[in-house]
N, C-alpha and C. Protein backbone atom coordinates (compact mmCIF):
# COMPACT_ATOMS: atom_id res chain seq x y z
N UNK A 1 -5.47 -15.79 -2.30
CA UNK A 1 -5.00 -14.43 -2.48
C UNK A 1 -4.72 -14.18 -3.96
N UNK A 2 -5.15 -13.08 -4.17
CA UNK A 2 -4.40 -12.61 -5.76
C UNK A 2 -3.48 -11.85 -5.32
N UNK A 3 -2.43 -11.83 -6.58
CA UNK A 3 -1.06 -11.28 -6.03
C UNK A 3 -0.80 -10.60 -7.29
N UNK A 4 -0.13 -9.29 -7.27
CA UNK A 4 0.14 -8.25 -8.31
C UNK A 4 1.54 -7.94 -7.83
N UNK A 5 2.82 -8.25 -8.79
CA UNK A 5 3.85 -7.44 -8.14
C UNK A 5 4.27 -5.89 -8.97
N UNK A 6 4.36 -4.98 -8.55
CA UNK A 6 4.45 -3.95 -9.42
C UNK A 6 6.32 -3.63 -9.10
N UNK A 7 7.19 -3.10 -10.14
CA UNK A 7 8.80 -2.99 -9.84
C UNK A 7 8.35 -1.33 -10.21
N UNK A 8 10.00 -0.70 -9.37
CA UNK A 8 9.98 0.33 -9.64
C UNK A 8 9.15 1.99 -10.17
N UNK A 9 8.37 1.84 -9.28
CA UNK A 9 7.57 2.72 -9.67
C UNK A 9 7.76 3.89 -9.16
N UNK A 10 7.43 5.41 -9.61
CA UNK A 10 7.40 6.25 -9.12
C UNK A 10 6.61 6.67 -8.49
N UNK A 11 7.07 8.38 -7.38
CA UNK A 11 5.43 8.76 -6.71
C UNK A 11 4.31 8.24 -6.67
N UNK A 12 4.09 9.17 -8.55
CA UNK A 12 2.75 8.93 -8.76
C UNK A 12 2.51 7.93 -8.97
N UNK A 13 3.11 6.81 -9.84
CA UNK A 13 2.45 5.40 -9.70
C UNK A 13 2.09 4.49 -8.76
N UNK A 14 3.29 5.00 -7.92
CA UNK A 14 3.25 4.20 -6.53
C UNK A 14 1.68 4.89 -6.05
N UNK A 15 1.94 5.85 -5.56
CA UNK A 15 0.03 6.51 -5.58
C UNK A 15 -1.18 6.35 -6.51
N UNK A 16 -0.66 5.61 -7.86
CA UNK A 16 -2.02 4.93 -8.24
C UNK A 16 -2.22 4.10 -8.03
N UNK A 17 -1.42 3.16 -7.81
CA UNK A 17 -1.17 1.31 -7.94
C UNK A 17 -2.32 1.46 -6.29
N UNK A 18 -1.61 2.40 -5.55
CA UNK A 18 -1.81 2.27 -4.06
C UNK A 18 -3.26 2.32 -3.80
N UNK A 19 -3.85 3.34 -4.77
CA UNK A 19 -5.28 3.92 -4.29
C UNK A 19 -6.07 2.84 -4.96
N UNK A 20 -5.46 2.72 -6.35
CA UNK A 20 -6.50 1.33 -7.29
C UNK A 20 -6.86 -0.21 -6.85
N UNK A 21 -5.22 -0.16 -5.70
CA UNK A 21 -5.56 -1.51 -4.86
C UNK A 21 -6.69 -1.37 -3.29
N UNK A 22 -6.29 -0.25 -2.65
CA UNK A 22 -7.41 0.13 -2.00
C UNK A 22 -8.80 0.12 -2.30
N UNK A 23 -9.23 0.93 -3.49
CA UNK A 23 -10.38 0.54 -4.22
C UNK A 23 -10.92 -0.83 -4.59
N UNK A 24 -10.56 -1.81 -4.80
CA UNK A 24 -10.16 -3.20 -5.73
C UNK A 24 -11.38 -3.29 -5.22
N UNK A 25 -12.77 -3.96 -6.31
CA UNK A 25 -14.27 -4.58 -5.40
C UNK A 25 -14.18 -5.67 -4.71
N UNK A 26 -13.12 -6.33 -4.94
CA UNK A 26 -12.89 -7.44 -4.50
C UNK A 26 -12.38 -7.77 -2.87
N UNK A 27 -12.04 -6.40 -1.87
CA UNK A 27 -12.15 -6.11 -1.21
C UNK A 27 -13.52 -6.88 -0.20
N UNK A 28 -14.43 -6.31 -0.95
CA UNK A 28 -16.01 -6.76 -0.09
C UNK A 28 -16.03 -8.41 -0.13
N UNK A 29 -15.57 -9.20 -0.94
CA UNK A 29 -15.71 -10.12 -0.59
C UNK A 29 -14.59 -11.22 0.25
N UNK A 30 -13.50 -10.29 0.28
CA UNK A 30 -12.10 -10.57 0.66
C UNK A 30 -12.15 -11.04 2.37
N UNK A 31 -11.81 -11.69 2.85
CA UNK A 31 -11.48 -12.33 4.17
C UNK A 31 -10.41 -11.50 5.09
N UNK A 32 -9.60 -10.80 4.58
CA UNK A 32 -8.28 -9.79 4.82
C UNK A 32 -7.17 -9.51 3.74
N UNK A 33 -6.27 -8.42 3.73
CA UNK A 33 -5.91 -8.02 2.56
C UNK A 33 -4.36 -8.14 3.07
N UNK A 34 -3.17 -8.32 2.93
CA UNK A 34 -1.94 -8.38 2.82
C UNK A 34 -1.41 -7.24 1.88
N UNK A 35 -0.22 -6.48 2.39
CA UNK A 35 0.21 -5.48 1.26
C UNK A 35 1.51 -5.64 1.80
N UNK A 36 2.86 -6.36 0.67
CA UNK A 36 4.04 -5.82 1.21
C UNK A 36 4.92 -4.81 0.22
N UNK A 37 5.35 -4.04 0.50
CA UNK A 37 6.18 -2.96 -0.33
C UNK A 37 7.85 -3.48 0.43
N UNK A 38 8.27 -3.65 -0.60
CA UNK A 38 10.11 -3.41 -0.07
C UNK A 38 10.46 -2.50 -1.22
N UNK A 39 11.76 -2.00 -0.13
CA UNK A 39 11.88 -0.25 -1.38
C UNK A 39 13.23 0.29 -0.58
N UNK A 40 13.50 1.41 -0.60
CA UNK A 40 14.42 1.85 0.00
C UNK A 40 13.95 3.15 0.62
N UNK A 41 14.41 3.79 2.03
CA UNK A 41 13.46 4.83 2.47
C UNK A 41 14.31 4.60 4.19
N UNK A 42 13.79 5.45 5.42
CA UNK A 42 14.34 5.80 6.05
C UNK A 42 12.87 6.83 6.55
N UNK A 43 13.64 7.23 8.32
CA UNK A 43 12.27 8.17 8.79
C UNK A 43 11.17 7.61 9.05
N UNK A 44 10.39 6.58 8.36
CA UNK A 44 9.10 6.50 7.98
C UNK A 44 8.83 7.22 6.90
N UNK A 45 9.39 7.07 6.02
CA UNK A 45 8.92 7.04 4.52
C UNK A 45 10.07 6.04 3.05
N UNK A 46 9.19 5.97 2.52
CA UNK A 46 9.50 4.88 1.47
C UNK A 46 9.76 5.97 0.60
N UNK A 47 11.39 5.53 -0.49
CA UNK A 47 11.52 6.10 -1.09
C UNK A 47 11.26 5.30 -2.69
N UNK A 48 10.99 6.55 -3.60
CA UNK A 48 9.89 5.86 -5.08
C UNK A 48 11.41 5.26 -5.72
N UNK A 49 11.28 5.34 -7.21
CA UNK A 49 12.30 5.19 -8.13
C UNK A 49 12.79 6.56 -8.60
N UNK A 50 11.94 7.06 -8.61
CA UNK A 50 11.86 8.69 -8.72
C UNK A 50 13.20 9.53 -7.43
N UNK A 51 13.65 9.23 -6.92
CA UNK A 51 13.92 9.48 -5.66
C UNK A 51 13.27 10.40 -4.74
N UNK A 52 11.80 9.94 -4.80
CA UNK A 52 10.56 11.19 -3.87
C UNK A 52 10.35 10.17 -3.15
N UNK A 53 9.68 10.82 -1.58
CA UNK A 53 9.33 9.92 -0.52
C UNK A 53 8.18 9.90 -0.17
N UNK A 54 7.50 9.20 -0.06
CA UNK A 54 6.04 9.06 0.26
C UNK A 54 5.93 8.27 1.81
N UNK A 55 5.14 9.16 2.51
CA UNK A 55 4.90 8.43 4.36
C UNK A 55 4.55 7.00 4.56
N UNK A 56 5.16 6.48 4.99
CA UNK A 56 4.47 5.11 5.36
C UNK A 56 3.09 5.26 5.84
N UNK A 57 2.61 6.29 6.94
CA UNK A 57 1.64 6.41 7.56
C UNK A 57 0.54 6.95 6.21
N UNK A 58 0.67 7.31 5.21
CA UNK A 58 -0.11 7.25 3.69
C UNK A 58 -0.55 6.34 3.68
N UNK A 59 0.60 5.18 3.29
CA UNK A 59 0.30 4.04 3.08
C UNK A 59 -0.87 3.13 3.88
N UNK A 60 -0.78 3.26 5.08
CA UNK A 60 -1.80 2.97 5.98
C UNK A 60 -3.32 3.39 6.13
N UNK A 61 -2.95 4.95 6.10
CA UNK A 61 -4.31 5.92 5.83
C UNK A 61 -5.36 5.30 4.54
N UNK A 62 -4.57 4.58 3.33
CA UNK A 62 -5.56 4.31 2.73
C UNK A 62 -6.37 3.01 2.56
N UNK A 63 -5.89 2.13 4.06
CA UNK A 63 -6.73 0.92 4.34
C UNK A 63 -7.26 1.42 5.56
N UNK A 64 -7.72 2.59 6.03
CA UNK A 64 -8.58 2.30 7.38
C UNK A 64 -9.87 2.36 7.12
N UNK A 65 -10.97 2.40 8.32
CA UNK A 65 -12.23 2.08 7.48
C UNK A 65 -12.70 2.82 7.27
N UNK A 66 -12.21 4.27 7.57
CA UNK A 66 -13.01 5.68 6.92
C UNK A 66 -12.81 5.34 5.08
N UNK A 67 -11.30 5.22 4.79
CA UNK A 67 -11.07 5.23 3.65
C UNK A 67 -10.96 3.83 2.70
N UNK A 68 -11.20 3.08 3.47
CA UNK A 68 -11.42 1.77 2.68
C UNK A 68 -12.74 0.55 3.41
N UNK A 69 -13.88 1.38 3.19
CA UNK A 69 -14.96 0.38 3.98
C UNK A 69 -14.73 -0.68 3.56
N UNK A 70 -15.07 -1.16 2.42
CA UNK A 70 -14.76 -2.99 1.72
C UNK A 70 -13.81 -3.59 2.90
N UNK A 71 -12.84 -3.11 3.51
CA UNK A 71 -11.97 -4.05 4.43
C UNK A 71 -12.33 -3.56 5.53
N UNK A 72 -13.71 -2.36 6.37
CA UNK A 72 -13.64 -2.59 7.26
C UNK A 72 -14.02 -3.77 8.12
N UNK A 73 -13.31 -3.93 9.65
CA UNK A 73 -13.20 -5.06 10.33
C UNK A 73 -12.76 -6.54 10.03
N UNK A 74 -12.14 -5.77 9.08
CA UNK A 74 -11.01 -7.47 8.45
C UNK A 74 -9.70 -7.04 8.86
N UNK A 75 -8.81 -8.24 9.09
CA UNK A 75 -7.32 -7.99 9.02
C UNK A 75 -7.15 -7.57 7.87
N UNK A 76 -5.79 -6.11 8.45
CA UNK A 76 -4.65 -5.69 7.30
C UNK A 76 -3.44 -5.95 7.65
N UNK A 77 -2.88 -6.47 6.73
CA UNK A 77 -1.14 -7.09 6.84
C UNK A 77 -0.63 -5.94 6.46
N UNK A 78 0.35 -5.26 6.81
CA UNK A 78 1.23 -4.62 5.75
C UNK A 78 2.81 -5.72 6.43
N UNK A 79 3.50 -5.29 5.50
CA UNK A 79 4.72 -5.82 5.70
C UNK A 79 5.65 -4.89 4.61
N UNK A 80 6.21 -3.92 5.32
CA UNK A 80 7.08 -2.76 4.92
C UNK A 80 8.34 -2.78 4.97
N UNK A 81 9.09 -3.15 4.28
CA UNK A 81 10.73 -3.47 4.72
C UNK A 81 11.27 -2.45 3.43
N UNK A 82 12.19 -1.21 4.25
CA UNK A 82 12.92 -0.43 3.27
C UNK A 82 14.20 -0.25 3.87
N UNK A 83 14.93 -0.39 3.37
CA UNK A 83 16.40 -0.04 3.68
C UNK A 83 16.96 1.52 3.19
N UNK A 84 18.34 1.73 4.25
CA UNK A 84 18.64 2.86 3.52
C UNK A 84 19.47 2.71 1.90
């Protein structure tokens, strides 16, 4: 596995980091992909540093295989732990 930890990010970063790792080419040759976010958030949504909330179900939307072929029919891990 390669491992990237990113701290504190906002919205939008959190939405680039998110889409640039979705994208990654390395995907196609990948076996399955692991993603854990811990953060603080509530509802089903993760809250940024920013104090904006972004859906967990986002988060998901951008590994399925409409939106991320490279991992279709591989395992996806997420592992989401946010507190209030």
């Amino acid at each position: 596995f390669q491992v990237s930890h990113l701290h504190n990010l906002n919205r939008m970063r959190f939405r680039e980091a998110l889409n640039r790792f979705a994208e990654h080419p390395d995907h196609w040759k990948a076996d399955m992909m692991v993603l854990v976010i811990l953060s603080h958030g509530s509802d089903g949504h993760i809250i940024s540093s920013d104090g904006s909330t972004i859906p967990t179900e986002e988060v998901y939307e951008k590994f399925n295989n409409s939106n991320c072929s490279a991992l279709k029919g591989k395992p996806k891990f997420f592992i989401i732990q946010v507190r209030q």
